[in-house]
C-alpha atoms as a PDB file:
ATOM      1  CA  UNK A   1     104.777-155.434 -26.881  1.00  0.00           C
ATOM      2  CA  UNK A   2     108.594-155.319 -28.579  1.00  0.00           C
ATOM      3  CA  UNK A   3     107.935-156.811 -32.438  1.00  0.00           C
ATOM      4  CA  UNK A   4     111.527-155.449 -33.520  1.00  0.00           C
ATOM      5  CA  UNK A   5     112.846-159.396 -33.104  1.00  0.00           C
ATOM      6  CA  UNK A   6     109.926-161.349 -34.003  1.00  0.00           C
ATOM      7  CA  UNK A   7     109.747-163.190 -36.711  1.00  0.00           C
ATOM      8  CA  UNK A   8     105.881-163.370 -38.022  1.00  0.00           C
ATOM      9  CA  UNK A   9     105.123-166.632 -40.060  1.00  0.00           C
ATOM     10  CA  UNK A  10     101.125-166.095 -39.891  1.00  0.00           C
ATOM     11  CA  UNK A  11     100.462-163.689 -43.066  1.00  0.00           C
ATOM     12  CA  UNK A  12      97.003-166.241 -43.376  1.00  0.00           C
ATOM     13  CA  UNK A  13      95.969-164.292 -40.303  1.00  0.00           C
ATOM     14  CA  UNK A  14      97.004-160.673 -41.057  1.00  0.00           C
ATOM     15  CA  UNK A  15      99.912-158.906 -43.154  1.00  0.00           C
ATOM     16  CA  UNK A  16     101.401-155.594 -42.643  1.00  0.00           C
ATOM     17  CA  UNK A  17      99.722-153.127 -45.576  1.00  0.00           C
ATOM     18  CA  UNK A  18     101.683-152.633 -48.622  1.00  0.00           C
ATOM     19  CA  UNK A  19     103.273-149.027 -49.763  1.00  0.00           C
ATOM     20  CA  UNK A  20     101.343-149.055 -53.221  1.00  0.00           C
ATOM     21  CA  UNK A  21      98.264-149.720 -51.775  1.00  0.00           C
ATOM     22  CA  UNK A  22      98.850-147.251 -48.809  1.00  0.00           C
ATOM     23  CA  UNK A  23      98.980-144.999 -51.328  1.00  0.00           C
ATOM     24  CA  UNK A  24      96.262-145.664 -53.673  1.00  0.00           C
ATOM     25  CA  UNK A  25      94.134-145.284 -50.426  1.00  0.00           C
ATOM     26  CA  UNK A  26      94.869-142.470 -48.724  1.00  0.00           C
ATOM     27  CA  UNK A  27      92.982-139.834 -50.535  1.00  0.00           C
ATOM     28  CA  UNK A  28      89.990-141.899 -49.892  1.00  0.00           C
ATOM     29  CA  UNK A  29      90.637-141.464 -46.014  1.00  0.00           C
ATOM     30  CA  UNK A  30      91.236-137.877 -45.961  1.00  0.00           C
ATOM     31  CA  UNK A  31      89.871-135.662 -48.331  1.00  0.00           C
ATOM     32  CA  UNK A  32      87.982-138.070 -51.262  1.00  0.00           C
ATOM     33  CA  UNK A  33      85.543-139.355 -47.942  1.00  0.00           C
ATOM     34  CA  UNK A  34      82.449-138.948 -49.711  1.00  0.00           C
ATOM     35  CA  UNK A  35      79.803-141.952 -49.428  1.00  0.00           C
ATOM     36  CA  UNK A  36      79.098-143.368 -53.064  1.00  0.00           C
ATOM     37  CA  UNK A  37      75.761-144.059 -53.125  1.00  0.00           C
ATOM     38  CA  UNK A  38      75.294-139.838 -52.458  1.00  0.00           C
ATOM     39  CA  UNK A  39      73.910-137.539 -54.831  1.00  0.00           C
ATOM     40  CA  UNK A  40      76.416-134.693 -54.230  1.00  0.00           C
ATOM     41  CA  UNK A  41      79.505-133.562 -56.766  1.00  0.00           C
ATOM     42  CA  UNK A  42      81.781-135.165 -54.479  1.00  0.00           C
ATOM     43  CA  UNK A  43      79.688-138.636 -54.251  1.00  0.00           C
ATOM     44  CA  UNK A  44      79.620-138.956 -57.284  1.00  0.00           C
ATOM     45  CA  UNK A  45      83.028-138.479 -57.690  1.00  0.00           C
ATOM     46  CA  UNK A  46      84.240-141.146 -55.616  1.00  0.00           C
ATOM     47  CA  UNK A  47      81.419-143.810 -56.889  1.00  0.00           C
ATOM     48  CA  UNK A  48      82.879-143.405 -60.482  1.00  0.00           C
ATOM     49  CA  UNK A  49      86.262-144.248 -59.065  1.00  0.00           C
ATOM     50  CA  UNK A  50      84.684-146.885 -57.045  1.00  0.00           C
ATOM     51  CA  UNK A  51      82.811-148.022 -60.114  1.00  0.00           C
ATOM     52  CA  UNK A  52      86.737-148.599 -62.035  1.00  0.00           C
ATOM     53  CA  UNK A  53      88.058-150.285 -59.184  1.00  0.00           C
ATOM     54  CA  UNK A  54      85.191-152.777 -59.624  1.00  0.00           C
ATOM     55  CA  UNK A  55      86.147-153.136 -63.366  1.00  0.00           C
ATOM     56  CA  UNK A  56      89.737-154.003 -62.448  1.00  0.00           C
ATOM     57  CA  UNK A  57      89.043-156.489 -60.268  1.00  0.00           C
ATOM     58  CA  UNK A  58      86.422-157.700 -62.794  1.00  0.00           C
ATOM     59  CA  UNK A  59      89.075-157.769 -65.422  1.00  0.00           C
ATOM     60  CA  UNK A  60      91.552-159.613 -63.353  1.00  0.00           C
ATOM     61  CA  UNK A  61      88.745-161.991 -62.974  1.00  0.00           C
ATOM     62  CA  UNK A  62      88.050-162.255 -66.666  1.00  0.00           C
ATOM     63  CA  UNK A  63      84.515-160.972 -65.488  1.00  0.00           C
ATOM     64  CA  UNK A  64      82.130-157.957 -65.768  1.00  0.00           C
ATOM     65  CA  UNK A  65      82.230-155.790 -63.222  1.00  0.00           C
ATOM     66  CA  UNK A  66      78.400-156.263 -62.558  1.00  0.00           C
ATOM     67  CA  UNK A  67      79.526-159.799 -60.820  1.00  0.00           C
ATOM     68  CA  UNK A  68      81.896-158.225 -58.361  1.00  0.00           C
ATOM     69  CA  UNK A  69      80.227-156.906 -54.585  1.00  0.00           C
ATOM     70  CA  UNK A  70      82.980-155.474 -52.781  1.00  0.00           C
ATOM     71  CA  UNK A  71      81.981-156.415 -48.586  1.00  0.00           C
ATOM     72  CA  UNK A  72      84.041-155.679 -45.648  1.00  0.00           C
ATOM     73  CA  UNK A  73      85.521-158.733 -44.444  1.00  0.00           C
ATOM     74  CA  UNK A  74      85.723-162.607 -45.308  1.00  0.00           C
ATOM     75  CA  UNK A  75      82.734-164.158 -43.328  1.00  0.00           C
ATOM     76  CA  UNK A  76      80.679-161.543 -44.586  1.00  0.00           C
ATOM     77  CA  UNK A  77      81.307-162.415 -47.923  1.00  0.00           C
ATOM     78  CA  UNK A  78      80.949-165.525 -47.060  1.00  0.00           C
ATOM     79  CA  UNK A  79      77.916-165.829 -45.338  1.00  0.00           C
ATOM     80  CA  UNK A  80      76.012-163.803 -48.258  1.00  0.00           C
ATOM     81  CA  UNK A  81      77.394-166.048 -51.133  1.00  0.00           C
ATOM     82  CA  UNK A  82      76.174-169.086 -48.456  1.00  0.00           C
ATOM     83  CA  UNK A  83      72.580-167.872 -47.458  1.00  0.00           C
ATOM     84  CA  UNK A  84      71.673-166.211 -50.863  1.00  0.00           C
ATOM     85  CA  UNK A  85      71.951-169.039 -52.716  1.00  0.00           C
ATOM     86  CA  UNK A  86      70.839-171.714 -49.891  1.00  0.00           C
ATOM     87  CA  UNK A  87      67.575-168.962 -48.997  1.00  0.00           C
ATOM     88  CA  UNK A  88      66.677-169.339 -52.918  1.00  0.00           C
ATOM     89  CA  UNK A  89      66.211-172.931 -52.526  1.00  0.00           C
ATOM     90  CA  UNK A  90      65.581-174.040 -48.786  1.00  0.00           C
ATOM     91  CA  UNK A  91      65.114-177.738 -49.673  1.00  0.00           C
ATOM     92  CA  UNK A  92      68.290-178.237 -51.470  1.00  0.00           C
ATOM     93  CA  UNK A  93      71.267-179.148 -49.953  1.00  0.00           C
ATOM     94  CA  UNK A  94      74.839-178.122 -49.369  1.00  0.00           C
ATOM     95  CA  UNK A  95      78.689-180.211 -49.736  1.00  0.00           C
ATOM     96  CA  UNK A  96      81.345-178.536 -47.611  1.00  0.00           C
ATOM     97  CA  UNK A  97      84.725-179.929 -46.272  1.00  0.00           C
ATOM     98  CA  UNK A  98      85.616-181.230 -43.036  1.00  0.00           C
ATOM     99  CA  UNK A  99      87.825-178.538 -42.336  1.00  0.00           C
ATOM    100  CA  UNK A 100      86.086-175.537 -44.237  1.00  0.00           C
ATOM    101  CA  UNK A 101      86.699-171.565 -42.581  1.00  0.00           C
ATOM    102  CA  UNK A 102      84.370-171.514 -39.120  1.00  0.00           C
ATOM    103  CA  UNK A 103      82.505-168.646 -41.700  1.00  0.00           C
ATOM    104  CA  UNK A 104      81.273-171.448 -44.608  1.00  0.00           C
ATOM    105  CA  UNK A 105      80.780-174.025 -41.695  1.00  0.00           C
ATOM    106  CA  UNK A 106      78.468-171.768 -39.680  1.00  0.00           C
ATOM    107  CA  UNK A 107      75.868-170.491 -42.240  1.00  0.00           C
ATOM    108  CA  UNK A 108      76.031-173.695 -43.857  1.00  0.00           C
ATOM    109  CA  UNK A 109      75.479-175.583 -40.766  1.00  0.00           C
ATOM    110  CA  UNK A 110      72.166-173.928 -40.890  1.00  0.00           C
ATOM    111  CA  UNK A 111      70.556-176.029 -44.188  1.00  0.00           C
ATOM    112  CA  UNK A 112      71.129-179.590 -45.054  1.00  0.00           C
ATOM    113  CA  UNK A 113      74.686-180.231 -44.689  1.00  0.00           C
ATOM    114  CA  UNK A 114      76.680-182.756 -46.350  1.00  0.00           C
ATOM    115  CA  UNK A 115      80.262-182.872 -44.630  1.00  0.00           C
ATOM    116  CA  UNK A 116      83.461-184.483 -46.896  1.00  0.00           C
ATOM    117  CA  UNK A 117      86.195-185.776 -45.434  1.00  0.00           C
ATOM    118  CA  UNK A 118      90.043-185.136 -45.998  1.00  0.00           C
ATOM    119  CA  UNK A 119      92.810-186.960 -46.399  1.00  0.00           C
ATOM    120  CA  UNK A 120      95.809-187.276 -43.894  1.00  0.00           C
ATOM    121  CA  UNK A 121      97.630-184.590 -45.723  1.00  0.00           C
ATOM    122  CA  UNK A 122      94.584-181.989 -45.529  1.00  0.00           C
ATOM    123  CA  UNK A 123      93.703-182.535 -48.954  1.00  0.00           C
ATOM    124  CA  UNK A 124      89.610-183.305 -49.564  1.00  0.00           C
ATOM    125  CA  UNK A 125      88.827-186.872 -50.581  1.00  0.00           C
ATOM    126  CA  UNK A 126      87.290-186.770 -54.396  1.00  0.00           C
ATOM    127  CA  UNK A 127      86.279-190.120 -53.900  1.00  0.00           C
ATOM    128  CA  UNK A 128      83.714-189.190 -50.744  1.00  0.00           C
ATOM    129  CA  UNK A 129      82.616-186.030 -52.213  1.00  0.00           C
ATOM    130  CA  UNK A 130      81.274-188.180 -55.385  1.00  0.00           C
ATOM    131  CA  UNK A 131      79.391-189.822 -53.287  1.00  0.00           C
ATOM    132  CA  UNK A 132      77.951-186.730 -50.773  1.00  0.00           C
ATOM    133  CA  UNK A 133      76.979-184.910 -53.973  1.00  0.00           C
ATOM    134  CA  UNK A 134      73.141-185.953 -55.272  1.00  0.00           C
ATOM    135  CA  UNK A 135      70.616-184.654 -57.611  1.00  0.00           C
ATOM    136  CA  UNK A 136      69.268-182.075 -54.401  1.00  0.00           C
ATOM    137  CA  UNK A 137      72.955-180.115 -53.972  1.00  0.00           C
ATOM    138  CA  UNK A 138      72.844-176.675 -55.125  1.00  0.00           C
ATOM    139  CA  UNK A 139      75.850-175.356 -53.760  1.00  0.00           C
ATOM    140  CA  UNK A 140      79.786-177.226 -52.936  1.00  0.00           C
ATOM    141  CA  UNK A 141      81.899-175.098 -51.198  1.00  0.00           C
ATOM    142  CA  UNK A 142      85.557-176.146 -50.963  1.00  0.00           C
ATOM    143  CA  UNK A 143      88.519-173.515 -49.786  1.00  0.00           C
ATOM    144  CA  UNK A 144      91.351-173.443 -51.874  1.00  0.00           C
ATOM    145  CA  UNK A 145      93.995-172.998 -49.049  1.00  0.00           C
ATOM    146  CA  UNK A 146      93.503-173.937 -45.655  1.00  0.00           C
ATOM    147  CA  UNK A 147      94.203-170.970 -43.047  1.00  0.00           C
ATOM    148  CA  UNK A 148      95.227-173.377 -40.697  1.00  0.00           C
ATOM    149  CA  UNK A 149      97.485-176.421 -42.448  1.00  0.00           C
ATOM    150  CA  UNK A 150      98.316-174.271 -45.550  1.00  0.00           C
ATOM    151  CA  UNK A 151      97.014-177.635 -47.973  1.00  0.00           C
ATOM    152  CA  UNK A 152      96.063-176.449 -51.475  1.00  0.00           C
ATOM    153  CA  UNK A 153      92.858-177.940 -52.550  1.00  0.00           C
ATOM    154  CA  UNK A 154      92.829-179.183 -55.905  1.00  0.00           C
ATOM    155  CA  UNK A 155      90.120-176.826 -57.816  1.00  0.00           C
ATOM    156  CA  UNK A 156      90.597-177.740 -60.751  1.00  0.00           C
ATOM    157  CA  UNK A 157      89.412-181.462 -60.193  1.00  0.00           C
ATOM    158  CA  UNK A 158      86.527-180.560 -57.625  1.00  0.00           C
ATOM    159  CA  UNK A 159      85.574-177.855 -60.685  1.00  0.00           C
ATOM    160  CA  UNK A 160      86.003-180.920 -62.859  1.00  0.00           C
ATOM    161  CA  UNK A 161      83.781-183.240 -60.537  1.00  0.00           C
ATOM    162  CA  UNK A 162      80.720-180.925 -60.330  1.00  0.00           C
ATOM    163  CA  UNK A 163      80.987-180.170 -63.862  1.00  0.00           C
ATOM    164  CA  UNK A 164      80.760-184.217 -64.772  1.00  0.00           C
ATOM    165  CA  UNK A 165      78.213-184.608 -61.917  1.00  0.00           C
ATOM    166  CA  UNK A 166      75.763-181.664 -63.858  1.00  0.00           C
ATOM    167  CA  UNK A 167      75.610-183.267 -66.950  1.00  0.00           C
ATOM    168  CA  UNK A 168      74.558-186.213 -65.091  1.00  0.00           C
ATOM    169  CA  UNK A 169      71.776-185.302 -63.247  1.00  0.00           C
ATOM    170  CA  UNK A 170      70.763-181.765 -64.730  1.00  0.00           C
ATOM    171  CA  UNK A 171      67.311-182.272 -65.700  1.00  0.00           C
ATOM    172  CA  UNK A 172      66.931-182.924 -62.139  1.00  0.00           C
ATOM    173  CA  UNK A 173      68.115-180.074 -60.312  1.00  0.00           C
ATOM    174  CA  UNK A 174      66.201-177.624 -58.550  1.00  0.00           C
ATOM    175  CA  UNK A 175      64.624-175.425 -60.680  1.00  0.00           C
ATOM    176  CA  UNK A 176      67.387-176.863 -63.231  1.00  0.00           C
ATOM    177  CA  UNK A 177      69.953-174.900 -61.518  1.00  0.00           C
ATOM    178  CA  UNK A 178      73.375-176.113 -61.797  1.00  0.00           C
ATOM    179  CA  UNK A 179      74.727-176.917 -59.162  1.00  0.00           C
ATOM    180  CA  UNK A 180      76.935-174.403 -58.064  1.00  0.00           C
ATOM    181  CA  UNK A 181      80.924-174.111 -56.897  1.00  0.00           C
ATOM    182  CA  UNK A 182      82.179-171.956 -54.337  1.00  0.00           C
ATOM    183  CA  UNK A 183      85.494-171.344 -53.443  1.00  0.00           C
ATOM    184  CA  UNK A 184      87.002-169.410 -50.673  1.00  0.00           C
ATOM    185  CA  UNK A 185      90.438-167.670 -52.593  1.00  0.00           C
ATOM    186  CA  UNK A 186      92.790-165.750 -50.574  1.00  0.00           C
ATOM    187  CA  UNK A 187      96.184-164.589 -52.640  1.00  0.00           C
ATOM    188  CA  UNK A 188      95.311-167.395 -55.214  1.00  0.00           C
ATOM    189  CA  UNK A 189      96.573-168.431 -58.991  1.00  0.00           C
ATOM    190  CA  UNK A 190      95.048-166.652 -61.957  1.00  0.00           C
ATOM    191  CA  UNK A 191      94.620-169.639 -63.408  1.00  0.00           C
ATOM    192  CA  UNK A 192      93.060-171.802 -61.450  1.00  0.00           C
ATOM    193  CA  UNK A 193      90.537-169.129 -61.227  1.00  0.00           C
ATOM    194  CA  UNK A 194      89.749-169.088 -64.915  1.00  0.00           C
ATOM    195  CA  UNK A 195      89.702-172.567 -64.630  1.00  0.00           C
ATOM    196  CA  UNK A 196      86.960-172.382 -61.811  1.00  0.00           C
ATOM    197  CA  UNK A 197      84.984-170.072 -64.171  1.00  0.00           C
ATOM    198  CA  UNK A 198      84.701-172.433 -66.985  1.00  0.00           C
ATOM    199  CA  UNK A 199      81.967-173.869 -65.149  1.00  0.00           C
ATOM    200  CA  UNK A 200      79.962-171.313 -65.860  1.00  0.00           C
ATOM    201  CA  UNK A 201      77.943-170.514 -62.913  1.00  0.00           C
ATOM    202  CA  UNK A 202      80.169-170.032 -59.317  1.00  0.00           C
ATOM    203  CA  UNK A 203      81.117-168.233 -56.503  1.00  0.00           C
ATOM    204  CA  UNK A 204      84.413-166.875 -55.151  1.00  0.00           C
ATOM    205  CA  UNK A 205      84.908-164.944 -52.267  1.00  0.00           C
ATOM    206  CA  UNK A 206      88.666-163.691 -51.953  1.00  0.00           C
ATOM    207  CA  UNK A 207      90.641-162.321 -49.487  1.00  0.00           C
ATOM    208  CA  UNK A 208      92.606-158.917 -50.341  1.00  0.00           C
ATOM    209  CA  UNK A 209      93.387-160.347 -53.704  1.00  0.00           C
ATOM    210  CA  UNK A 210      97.210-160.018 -53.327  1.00  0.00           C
ATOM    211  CA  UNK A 211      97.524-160.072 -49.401  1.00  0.00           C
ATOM    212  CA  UNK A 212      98.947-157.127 -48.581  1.00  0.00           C
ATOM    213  CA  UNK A 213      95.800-155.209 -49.064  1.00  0.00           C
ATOM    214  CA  UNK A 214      92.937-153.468 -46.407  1.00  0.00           C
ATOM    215  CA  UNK A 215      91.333-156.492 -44.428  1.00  0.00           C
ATOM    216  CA  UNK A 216      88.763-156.309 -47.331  1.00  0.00           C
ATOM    217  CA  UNK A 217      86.728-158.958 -49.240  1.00  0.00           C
ATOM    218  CA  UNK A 218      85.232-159.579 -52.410  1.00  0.00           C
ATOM    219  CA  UNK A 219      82.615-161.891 -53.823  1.00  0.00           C
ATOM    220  CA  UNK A 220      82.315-162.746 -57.823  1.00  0.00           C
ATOM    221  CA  UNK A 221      78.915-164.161 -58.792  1.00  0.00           C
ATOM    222  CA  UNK A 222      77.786-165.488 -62.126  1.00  0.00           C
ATOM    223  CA  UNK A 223      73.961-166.182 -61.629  1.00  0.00           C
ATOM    224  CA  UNK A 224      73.164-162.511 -59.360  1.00  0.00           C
ATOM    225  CA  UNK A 225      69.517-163.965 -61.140  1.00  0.00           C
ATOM    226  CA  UNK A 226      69.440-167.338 -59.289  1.00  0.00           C
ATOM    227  CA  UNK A 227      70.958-165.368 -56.034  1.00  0.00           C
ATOM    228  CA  UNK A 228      68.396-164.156 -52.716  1.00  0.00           C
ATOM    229  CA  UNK A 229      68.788-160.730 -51.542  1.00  0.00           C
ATOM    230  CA  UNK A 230      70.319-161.233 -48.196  1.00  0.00           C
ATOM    231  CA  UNK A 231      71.049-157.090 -46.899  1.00  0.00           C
ATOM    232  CA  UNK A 232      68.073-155.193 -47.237  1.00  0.00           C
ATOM    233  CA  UNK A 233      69.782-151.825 -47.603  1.00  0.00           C
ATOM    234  CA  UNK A 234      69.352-148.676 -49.989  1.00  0.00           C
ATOM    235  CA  UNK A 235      70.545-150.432 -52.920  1.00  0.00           C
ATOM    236  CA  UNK A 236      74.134-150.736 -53.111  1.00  0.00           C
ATOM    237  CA  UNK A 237      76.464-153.864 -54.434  1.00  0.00           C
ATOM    238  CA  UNK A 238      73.800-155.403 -56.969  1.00  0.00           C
ATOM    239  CA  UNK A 239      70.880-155.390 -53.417  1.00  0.00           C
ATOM    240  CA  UNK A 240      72.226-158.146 -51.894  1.00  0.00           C
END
């Protein structure tokens, strides 16, 4: 197929790979191949350069690297934010939008599900997630900007909402676990992710962080202690 003429308006989808990050890469596909969680000179190598990536997105974060688990795409990142915390307490349930990424809506569709509705212009209704929120949610899930419709969510009040809504009903929360905020960030604002964070205990799953980035994905967790291992594997990205 001839691309020299189109004109590509779906960078939600996929985005050509930036020089700088080409770059920054391409030792790691030729000669720096090692597997990090080997014991050999070269291994090791690589894992402590793995290890500083970790810390810089943890620092862009305002978070310790310890909270960061690099995965390979979005819906696995998804799923294990979705299932570890939803496995660690089967009877609770979970508040997702209407028109949440096909990889929140599937895993969650799996527990009790409390749907929200939007608005006409995409935007979630605060009013009907008050009232689909209860003293048995563990886990809200809203994504900041539709891949579809392009509507910005507004974080910063559904933060605000949960945060109001645990002070209410804390004592009464599973195993006094507050109930917790996800949010699905692809190429998002600084700020409204230190804003997210004031909560205290979230989750954030984000698309290459800038966009023009490997299809790769990360997930930030405060409370890896309130989280269930998901991957059984041989012990690498904090076992889960």
């Amino acid at each position: 197929m001839n691309t020299t003429n189109q004109i590509y308006l779906d960078y939600a989808a996929a985005t050509p790979l930036d020089p700088q990050v080409k770059e920054a890469m391409e030792p790691f596909l030729a000669h720096e191949f090692y597997n990090p969680s080997a014991t050999n000179q070269g291994a090791r190598m690589v894992r402590q350069k793995l290890q500083a990536a970790r810390a810089l997105v943890a620092h862009w974060l305002g978070a310790q690297a310890s909270e960061v688990v690099f995965t390979a795409g979005g819906s696995e990142a998804n799923n294990l934010a979705i299932h570890g915390v939803m496995r660690m307490y089967p009877d609770a349930n979970i508040v997702i939008s209407s028109i949440e990424h096909e990889s929140v809506l599937a895993p969650a569709s799996r527990y009790d599900i409390r749907i929200v509705n939007v608005q006409k212009d995409g935007r979630v209704d605060l009013d009907d997630l008050r009232t689909k929120i209860d003293d048995k949610t563990v886990l809200v899930s809203i994504m900041q900007a539709n891949n579809e419709i392009g509507t910005v969510q507004p974080v910063r009040e559904v933060a605000a909402l949960i945060g109001a809504f645990v002070d209410i009903f804390l004592e009464s929360l599973p195993n006094k676990l507050s109930t917790l905020f996800m949010a699905f960030i692809g190429g998002t604002d600084k700020t409204v992710v230190a804003d997210i964070q004031k909560l205290g205990e979230i989750l954030e799953t984000f698309a290459d962080l800038i966009g023009i980035g490997f299809r790769s994905q990360s997930l930030f967790s405060s409370f890896f202690g309130n989280f269930t291992t998901v991957f059984i594997s041989s012990g690498a990205e904090n076992n889960v």
